[in-house]
PDB file of N, CA and C in Angstrom:
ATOM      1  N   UNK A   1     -94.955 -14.840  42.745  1.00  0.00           N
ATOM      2  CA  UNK A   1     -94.373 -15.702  41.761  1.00  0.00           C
ATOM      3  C   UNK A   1     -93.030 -16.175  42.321  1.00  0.00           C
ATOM      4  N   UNK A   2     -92.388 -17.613  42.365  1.00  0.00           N
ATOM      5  CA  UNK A   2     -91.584 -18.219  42.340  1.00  0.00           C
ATOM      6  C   UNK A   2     -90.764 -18.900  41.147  1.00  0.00           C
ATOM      7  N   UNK A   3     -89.437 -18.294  40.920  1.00  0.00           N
ATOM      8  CA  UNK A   3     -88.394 -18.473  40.408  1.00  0.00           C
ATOM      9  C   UNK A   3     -87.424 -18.880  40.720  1.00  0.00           C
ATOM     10  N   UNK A   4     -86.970 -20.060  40.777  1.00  0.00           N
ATOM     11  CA  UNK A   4     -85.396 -20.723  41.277  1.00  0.00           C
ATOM     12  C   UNK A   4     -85.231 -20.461  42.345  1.00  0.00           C
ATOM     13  N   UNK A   5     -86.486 -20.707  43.673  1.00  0.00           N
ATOM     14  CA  UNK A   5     -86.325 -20.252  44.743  1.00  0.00           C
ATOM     15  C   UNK A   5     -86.509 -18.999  45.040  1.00  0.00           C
ATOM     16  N   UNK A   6     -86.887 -17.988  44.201  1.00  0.00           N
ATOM     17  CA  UNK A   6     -86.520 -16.468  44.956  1.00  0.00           C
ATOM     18  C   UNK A   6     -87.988 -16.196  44.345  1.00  0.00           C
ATOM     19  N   UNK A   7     -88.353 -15.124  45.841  1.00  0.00           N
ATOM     20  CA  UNK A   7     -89.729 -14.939  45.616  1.00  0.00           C
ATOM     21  C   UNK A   7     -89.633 -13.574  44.698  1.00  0.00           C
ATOM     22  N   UNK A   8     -90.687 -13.622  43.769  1.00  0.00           N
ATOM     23  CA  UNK A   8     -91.181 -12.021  43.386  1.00  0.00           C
ATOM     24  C   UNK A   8     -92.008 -11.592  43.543  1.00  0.00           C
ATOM     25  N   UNK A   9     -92.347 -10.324  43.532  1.00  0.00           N
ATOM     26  CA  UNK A   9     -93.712  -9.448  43.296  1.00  0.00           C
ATOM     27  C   UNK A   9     -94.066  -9.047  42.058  1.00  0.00           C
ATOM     28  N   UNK A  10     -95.022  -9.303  41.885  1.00  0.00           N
ATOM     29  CA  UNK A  10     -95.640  -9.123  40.489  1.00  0.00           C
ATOM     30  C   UNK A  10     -96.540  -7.774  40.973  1.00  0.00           C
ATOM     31  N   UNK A  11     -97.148  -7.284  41.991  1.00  0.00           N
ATOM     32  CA  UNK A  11     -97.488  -5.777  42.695  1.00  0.00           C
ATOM     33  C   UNK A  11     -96.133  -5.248  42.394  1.00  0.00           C
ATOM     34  N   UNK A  12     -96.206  -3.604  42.322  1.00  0.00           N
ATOM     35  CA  UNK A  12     -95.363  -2.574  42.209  1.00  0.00           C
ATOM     36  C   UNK A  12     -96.053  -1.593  43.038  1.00  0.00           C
ATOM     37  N   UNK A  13     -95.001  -0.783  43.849  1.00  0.00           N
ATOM     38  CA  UNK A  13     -95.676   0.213  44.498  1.00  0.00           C
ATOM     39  C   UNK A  13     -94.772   1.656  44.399  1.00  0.00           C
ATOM     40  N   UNK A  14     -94.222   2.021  43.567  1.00  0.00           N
ATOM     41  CA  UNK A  14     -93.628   3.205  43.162  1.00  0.00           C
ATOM     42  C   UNK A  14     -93.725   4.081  43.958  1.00  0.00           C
ATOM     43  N   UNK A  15     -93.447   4.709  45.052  1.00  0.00           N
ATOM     44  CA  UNK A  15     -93.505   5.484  45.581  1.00  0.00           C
ATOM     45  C   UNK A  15     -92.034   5.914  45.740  1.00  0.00           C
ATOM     46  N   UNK A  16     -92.018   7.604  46.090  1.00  0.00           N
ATOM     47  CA  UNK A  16     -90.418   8.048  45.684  1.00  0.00           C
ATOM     48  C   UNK A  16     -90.027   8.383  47.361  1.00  0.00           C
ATOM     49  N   UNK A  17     -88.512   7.940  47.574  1.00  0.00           N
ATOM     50  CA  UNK A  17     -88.070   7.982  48.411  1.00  0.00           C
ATOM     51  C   UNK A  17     -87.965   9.614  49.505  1.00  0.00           C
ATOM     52  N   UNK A  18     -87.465   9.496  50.079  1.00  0.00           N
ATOM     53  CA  UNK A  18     -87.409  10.942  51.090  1.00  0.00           C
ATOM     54  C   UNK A  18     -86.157  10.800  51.737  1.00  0.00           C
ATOM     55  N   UNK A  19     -84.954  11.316  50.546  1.00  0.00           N
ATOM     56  CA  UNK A  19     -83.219  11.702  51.299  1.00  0.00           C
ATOM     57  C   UNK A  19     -83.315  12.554  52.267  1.00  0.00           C
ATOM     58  N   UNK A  20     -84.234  13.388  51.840  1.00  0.00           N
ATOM     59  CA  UNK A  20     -84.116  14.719  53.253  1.00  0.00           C
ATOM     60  C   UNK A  20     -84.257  14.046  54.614  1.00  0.00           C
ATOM     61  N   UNK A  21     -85.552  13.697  54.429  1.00  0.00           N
ATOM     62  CA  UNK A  21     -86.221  12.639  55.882  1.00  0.00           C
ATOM     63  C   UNK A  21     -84.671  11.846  56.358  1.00  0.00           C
ATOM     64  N   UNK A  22     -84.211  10.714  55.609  1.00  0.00           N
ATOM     65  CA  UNK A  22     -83.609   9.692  55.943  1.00  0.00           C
ATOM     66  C   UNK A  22     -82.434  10.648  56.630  1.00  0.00           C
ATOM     67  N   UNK A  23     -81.722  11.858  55.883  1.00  0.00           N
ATOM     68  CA  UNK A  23     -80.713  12.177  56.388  1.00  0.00           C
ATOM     69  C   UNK A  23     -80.805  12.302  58.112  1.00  0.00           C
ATOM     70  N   UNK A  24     -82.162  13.299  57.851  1.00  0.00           N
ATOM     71  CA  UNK A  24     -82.047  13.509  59.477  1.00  0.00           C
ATOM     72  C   UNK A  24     -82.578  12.385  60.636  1.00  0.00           C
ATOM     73  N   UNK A  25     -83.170  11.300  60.001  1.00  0.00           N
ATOM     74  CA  UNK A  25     -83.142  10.359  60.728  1.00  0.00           C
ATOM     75  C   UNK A  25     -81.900   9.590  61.143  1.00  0.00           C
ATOM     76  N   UNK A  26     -80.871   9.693  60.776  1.00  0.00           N
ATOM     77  CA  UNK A  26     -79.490   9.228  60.649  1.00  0.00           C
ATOM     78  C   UNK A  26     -79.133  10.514  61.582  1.00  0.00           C
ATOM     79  N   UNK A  27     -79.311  11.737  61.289  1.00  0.00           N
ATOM     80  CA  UNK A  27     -78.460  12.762  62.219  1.00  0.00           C
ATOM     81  C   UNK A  27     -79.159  12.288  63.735  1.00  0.00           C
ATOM     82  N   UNK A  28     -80.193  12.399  63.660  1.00  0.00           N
ATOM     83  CA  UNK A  28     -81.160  11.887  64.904  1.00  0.00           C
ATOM     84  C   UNK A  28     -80.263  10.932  65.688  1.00  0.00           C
ATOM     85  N   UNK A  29     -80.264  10.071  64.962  1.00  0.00           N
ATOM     86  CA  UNK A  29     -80.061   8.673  65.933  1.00  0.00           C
ATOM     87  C   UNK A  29     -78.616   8.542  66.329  1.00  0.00           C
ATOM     88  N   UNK A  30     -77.442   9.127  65.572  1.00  0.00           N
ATOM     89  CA  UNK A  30     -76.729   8.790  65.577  1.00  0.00           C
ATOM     90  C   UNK A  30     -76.074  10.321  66.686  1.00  0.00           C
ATOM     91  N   UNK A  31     -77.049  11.442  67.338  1.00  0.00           N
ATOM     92  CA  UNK A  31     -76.903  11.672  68.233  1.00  0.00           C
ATOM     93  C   UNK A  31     -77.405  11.871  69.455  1.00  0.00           C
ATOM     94  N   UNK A  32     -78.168  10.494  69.172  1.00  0.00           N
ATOM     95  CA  UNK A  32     -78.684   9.967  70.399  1.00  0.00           C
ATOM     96  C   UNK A  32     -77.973   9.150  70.441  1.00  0.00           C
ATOM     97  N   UNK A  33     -76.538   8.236  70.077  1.00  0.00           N
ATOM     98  CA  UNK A  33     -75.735   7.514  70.631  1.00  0.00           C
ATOM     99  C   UNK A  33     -75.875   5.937  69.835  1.00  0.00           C
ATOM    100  N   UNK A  34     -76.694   5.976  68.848  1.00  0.00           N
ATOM    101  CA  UNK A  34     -76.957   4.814  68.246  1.00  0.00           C
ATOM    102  C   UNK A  34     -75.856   5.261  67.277  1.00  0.00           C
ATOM    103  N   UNK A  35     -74.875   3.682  67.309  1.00  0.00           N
ATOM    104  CA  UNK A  35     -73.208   3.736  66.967  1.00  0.00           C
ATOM    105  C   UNK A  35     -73.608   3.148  65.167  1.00  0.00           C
ATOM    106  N   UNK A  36     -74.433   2.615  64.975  1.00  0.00           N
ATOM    107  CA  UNK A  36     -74.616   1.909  63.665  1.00  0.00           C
ATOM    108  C   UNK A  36     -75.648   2.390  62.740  1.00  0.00           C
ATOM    109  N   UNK A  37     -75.771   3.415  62.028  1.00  0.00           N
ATOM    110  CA  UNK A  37     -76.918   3.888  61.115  1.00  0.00           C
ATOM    111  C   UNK A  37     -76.411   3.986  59.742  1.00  0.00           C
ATOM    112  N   UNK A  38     -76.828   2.727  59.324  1.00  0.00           N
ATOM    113  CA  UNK A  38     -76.198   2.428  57.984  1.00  0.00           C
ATOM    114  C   UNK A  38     -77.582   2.958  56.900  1.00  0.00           C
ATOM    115  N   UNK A  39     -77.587   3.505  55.735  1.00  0.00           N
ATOM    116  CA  UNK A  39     -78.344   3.840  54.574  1.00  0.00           C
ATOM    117  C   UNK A  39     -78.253   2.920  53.490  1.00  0.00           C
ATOM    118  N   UNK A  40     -79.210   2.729  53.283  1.00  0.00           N
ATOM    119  CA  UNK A  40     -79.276   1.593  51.860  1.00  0.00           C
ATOM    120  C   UNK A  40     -80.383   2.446  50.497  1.00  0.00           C
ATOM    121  N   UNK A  41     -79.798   3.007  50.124  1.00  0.00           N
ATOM    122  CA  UNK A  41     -80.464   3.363  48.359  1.00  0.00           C
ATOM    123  C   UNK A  41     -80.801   2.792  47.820  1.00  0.00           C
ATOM    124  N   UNK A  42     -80.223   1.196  47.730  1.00  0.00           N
ATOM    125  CA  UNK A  42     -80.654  -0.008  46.343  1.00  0.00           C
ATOM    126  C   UNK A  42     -81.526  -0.738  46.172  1.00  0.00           C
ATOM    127  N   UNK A  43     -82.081  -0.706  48.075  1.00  0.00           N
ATOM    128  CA  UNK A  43     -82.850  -1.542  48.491  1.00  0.00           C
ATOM    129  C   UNK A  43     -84.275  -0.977  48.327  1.00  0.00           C
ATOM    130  N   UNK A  44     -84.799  -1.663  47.725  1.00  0.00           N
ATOM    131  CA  UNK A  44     -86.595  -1.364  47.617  1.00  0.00           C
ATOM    132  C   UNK A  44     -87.262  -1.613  49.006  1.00  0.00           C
ATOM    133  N   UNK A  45     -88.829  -1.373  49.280  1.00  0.00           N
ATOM    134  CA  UNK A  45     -89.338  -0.933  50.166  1.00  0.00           C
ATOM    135  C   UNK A  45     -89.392  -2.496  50.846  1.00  0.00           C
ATOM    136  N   UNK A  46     -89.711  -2.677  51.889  1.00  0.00           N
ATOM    137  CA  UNK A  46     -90.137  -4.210  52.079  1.00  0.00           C
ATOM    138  C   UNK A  46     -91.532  -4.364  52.427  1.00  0.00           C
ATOM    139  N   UNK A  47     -92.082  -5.438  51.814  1.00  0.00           N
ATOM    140  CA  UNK A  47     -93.639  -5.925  51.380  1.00  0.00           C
ATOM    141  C   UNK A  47     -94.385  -5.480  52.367  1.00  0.00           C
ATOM    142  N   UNK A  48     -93.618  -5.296  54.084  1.00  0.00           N
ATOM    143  CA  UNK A  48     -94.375  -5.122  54.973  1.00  0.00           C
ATOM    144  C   UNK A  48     -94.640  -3.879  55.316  1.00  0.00           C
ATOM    145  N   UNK A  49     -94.092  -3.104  54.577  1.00  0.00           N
ATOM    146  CA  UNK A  49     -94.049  -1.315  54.212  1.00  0.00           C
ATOM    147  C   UNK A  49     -95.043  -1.202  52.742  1.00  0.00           C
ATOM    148  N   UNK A  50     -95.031  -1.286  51.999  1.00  0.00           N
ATOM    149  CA  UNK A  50     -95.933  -1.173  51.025  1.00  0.00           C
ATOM    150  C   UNK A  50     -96.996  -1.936  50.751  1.00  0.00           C
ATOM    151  N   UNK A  51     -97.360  -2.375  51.340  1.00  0.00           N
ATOM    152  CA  UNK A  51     -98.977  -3.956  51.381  1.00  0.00           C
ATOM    153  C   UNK A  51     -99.520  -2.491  52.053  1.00  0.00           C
ATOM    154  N   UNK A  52     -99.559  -2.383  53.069  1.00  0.00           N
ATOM    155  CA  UNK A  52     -99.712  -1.085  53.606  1.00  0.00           C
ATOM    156  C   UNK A  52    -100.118   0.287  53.316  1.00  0.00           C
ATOM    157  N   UNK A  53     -99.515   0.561  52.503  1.00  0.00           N
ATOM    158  CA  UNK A  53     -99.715   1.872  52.031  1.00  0.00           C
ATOM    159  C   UNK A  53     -99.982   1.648  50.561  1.00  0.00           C
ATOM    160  N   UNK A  54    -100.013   0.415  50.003  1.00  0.00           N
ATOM    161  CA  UNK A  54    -100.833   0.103  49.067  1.00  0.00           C
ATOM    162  C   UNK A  54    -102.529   0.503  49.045  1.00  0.00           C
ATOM    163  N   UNK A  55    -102.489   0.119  49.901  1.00  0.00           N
ATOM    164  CA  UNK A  55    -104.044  -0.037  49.778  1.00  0.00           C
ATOM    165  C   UNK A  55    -104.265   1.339  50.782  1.00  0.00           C
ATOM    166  N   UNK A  56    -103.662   1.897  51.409  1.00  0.00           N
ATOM    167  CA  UNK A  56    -104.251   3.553  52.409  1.00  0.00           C
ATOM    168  C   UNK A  56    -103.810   4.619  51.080  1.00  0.00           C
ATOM    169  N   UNK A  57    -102.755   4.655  50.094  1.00  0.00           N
ATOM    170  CA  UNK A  57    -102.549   5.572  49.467  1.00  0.00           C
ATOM    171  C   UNK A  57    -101.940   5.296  47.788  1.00  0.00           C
ATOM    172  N   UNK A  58    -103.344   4.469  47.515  1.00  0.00           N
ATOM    173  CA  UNK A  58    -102.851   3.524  46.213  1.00  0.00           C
ATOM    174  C   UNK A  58    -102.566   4.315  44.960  1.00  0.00           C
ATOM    175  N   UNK A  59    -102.288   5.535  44.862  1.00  0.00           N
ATOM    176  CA  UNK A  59    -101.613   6.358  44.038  1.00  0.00           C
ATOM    177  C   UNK A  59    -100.117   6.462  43.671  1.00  0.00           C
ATOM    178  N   UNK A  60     -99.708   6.361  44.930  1.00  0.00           N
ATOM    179  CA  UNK A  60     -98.398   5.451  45.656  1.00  0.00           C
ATOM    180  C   UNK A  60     -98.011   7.543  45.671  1.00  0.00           C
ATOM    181  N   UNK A  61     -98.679   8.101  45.830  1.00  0.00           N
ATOM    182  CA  UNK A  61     -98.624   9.880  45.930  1.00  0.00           C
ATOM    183  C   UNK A  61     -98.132  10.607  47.028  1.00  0.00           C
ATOM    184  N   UNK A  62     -97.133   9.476  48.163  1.00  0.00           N
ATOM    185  CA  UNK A  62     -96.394   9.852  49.485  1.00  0.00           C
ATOM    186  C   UNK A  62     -95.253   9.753  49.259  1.00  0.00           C
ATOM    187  N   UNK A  63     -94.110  10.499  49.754  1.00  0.00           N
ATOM    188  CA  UNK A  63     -92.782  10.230  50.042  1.00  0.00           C
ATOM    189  C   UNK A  63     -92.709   9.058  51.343  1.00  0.00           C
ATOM    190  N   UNK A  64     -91.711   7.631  50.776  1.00  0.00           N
ATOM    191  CA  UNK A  64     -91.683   7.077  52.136  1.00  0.00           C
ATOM    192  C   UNK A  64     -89.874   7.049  52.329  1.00  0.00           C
ATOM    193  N   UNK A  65     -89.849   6.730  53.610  1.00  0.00           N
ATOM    194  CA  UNK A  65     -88.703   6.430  54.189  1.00  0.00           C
ATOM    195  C   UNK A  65     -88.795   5.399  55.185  1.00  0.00           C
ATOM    196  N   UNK A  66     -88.150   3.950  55.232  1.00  0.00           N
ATOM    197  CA  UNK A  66     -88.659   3.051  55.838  1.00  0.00           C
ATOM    198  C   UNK A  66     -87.203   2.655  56.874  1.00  0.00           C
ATOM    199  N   UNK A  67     -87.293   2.467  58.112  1.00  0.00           N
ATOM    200  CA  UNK A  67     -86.772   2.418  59.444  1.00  0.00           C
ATOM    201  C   UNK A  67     -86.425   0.742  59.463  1.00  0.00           C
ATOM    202  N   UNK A  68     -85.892   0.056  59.356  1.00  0.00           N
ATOM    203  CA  UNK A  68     -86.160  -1.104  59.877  1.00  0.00           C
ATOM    204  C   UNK A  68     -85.597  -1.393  61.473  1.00  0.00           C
ATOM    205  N   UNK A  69     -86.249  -2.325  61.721  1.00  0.00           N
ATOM    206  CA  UNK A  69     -86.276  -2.472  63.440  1.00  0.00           C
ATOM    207  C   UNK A  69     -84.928  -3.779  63.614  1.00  0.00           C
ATOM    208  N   UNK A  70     -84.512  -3.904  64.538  1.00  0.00           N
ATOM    209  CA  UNK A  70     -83.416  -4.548  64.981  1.00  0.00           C
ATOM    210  C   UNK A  70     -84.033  -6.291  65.695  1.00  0.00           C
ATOM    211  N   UNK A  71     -83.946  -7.424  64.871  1.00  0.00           N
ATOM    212  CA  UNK A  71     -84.846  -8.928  65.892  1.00  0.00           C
ATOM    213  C   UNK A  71     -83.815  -8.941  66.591  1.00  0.00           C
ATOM    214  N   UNK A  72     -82.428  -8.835  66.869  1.00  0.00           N
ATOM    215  CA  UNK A  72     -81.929  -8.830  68.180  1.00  0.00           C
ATOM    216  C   UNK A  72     -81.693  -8.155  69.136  1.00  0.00           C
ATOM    217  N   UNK A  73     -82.498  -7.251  68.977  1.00  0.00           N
ATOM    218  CA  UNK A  73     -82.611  -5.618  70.176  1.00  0.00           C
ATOM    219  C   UNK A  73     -84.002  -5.900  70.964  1.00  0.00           C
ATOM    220  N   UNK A  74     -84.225  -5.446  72.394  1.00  0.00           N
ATOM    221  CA  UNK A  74     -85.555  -5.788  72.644  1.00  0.00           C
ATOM    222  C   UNK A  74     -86.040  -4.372  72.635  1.00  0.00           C
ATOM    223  N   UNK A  75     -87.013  -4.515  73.075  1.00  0.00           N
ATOM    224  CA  UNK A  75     -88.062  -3.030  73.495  1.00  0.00           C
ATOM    225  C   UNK A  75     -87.865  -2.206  73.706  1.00  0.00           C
ATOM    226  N   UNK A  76     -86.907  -1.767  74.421  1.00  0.00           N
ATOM    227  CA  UNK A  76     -85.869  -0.584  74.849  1.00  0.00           C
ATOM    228  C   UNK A  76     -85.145   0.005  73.772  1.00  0.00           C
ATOM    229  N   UNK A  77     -84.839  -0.443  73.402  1.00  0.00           N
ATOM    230  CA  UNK A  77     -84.000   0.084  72.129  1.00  0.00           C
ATOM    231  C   UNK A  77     -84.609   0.760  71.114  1.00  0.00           C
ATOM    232  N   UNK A  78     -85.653  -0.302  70.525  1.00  0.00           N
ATOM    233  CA  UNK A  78     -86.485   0.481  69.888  1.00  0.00           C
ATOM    234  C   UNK A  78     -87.497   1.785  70.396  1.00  0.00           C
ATOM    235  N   UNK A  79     -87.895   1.642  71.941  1.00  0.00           N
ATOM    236  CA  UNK A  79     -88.443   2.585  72.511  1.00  0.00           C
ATOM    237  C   UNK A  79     -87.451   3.639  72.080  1.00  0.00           C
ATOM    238  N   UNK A  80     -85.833   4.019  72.728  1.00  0.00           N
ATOM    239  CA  UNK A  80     -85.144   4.661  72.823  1.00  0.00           C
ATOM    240  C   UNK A  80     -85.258   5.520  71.455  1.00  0.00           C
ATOM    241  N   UNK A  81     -85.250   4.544  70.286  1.00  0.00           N
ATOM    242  CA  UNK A  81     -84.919   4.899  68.598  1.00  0.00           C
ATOM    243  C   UNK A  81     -86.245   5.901  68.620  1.00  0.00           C
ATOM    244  N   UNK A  82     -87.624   5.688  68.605  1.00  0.00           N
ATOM    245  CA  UNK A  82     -88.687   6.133  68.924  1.00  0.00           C
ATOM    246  C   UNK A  82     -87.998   8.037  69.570  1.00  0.00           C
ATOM    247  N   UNK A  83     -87.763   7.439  70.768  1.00  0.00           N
ATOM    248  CA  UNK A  83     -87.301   8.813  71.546  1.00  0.00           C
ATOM    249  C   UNK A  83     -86.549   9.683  70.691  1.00  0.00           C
ATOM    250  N   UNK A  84     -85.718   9.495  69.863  1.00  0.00           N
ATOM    251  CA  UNK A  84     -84.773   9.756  69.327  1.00  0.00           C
ATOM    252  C   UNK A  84     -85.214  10.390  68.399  1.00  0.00           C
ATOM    253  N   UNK A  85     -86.272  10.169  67.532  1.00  0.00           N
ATOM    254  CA  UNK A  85     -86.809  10.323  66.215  1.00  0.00           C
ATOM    255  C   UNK A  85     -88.050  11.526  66.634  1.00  0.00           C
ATOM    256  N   UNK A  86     -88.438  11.575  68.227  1.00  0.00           N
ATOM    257  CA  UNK A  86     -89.369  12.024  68.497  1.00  0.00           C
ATOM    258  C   UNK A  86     -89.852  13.616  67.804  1.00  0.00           C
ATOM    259  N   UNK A  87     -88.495  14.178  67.548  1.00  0.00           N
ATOM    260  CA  UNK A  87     -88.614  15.864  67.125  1.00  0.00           C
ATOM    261  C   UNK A  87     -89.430  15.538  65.415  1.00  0.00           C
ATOM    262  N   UNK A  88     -88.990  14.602  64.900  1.00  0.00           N
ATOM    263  CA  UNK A  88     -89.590  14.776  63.656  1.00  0.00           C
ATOM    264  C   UNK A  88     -90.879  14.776  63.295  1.00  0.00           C
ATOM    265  N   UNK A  89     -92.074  14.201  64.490  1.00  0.00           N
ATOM    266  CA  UNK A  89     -93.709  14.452  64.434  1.00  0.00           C
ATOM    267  C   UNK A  89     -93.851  16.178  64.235  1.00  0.00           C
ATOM    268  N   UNK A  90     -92.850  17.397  64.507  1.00  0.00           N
ATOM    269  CA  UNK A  90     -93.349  18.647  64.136  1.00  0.00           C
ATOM    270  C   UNK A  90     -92.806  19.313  62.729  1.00  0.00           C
ATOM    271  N   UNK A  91     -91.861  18.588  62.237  1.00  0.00           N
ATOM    272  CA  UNK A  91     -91.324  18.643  60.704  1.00  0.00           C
ATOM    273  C   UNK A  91     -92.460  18.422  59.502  1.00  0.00           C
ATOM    274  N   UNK A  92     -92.323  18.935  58.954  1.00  0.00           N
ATOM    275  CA  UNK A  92     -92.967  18.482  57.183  1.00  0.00           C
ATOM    276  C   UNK A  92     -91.591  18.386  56.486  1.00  0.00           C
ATOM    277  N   UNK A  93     -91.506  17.300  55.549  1.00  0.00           N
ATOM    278  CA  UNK A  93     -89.905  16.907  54.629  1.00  0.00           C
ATOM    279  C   UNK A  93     -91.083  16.866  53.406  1.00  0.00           C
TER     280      UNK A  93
END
């Protein structure tokens, strides 16, 4: 739906956030040397995160925590962020 220019969603995907996760993704990165790891609370999921897990876990019955990627960083960086984050595949949050 379109309103005065600004798009909405008329889908809802309720799913509850994961502070624990995010913290240590922030401890992660930010000692691996990544100088900028800013947290946003206010901000809802983006469409390209929940279209997604809409339809794999339509209960919306997961904790998410969503990463966004950098369009002026290339491959490396994000590889690096990847590296960085790598310890958390043996965690449960």
């Amino acid at each position: 739906m379109i309103i005065k220019g600004i798009c909405t969603y008329v889908l809802k995907y309720p799913a509850a956030g994961a502070p624990q996760l995010a913290k240590r993704v922030k401890e992660l990165l930010t000692a691996s040397g990544f100088s900028r790891v800013n947290e946003d609370r206010k901000r809802g999921l983006d469409h390209g995160a929940w279209v997604p897990l809409m339809l794999m876990y339509p209960e919306a019955d997961i904790l998410v925590c969503q990463l966004s990627v950098s369009s002026n960083r290339g491959g490396t960086y994000h590889y690096n962020m990847g590296k960085a984050l790598a310890l958390l595949r043996m965690k449960v949050f």
